[in-house]
Protein backbone atom coordinates (compact mmCIF):
# COMPACT_ATOMS: atom_id res chain seq x y z
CA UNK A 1 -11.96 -165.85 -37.31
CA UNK A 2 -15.11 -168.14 -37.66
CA UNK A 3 -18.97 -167.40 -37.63
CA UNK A 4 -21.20 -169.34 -36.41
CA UNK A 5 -24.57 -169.96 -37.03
CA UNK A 6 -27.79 -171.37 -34.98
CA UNK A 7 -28.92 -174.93 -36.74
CA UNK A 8 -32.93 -175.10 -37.75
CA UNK A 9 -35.82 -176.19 -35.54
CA UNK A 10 -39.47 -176.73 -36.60
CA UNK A 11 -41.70 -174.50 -34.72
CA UNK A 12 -44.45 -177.27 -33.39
CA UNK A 13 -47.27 -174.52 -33.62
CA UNK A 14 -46.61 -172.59 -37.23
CA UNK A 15 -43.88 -175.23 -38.89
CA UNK A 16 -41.77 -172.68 -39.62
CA UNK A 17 -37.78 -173.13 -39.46
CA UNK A 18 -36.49 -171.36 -36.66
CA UNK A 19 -32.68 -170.58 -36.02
CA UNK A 20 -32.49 -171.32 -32.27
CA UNK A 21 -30.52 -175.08 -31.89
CA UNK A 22 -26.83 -173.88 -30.84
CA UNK A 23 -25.71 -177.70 -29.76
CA UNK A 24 -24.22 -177.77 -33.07
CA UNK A 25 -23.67 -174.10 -34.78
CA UNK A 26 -22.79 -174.18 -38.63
CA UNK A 27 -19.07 -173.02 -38.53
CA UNK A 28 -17.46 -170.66 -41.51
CA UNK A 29 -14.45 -169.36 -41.73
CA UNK A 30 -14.24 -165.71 -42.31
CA UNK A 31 -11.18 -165.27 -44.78
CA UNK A 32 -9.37 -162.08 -44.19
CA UNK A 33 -11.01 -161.12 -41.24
CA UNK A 34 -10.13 -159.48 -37.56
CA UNK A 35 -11.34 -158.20 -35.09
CA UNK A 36 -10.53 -154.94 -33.07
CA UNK A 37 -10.71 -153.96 -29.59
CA UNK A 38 -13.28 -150.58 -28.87
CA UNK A 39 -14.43 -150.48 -25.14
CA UNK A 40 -14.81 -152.41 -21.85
CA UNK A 41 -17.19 -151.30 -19.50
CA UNK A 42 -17.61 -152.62 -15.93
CA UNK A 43 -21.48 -153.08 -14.62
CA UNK A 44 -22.23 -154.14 -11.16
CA UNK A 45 -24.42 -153.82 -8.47
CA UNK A 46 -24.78 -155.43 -4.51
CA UNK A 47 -25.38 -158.83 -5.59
CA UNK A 48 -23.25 -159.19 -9.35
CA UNK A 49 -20.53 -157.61 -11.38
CA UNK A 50 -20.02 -157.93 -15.14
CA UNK A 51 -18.17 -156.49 -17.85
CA UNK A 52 -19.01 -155.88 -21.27
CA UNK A 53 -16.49 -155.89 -24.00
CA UNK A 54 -17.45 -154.46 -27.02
CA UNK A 55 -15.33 -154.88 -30.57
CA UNK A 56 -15.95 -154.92 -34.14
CA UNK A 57 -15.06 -157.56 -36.86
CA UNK A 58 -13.75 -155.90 -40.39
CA UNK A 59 -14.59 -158.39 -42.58
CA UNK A 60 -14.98 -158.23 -45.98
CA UNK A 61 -18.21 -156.63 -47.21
CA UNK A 62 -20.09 -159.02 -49.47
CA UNK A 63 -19.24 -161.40 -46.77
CA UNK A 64 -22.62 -163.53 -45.35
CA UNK A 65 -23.12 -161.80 -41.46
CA UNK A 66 -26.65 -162.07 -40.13
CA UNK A 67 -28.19 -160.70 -37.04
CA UNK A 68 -27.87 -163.58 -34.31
CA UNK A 69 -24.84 -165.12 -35.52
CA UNK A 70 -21.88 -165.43 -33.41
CA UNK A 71 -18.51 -164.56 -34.03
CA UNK A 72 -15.42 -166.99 -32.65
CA UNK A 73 -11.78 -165.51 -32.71
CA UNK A 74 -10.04 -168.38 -33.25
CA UNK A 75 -9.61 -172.43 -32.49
CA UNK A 76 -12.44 -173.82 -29.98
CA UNK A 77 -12.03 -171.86 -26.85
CA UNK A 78 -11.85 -168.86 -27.75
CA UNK A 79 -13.89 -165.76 -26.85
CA UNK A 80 -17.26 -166.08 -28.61
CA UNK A 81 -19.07 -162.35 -29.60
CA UNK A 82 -23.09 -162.07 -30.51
CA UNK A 83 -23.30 -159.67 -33.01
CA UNK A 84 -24.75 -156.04 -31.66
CA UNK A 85 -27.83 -155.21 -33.43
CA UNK A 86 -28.33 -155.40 -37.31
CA UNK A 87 -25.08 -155.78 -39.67
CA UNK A 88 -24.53 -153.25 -41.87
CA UNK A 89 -26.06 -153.72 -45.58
CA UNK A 90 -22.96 -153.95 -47.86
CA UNK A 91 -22.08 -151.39 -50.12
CA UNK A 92 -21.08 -151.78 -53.95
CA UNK A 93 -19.54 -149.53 -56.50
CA UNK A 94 -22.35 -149.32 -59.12
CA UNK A 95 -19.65 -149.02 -61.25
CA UNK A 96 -17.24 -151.11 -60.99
CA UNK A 97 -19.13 -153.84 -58.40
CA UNK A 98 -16.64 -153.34 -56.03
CA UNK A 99 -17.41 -153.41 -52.45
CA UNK A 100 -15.30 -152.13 -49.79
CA UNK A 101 -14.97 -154.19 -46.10
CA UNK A 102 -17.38 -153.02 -43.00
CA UNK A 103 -17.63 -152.87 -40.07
CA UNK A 104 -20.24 -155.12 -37.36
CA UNK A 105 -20.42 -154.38 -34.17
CA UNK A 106 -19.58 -157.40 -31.45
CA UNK A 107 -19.94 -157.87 -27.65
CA UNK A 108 -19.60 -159.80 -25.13
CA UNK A 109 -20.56 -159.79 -21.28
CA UNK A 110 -18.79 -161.77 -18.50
CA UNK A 111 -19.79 -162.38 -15.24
């Protein structure tokens, strides 16, 4: 399980880093991770059909996720999933610091 992350490009107008350049993503490995299978739905109309998977990656929860990274599940090739919306904030034991895995939504459309 890898995630993958946008490189930085100067905005020309503000000079602010952007994360948009996915020629060539920062790749992490995600130790401990998988990812589990939760629906498929089927979309189509006259002129195209798709399908959207959707999963989620346990992971563990201090782990760095971000909204628009991309999750690969396994060796070049393989599927690649945008992560759905915002990752959940990680919890921690204010006790003991520990923090247990969660749970971030994936999909993935075809066609």
């Amino acid at each position: 399980m890898f995630r993958l992350r946008a490189g930085t490009i100067t905005d020309p107008y503000s000079g602010d880093e952007t994360p948009a350049d996915w020629s060539t993503p920062a790749t992490l490995e995600i130790p401990g991770a998988f990812v589990a299978q939760t629906s498929t739905s089927l979309l189509g109309n006259a002129t195209r059909e798709q399908a959207v998977e959707s999963k989620s990656l346990f992971c563990e929860g201090s782990f760095d996720i971000q909204k628009g990274d991309r999750i690969r599940d396994g060796a070049d090739g393989a599927p690649i999933y945008s992560i759905d919306g915002i990752p959940p904030a990680a919890d921690t034991n204010p006790f003991t610091g520990w923090t247990p895995p969660r749970e971030i939504p994936l999909t993935r459309a075809v066609g």
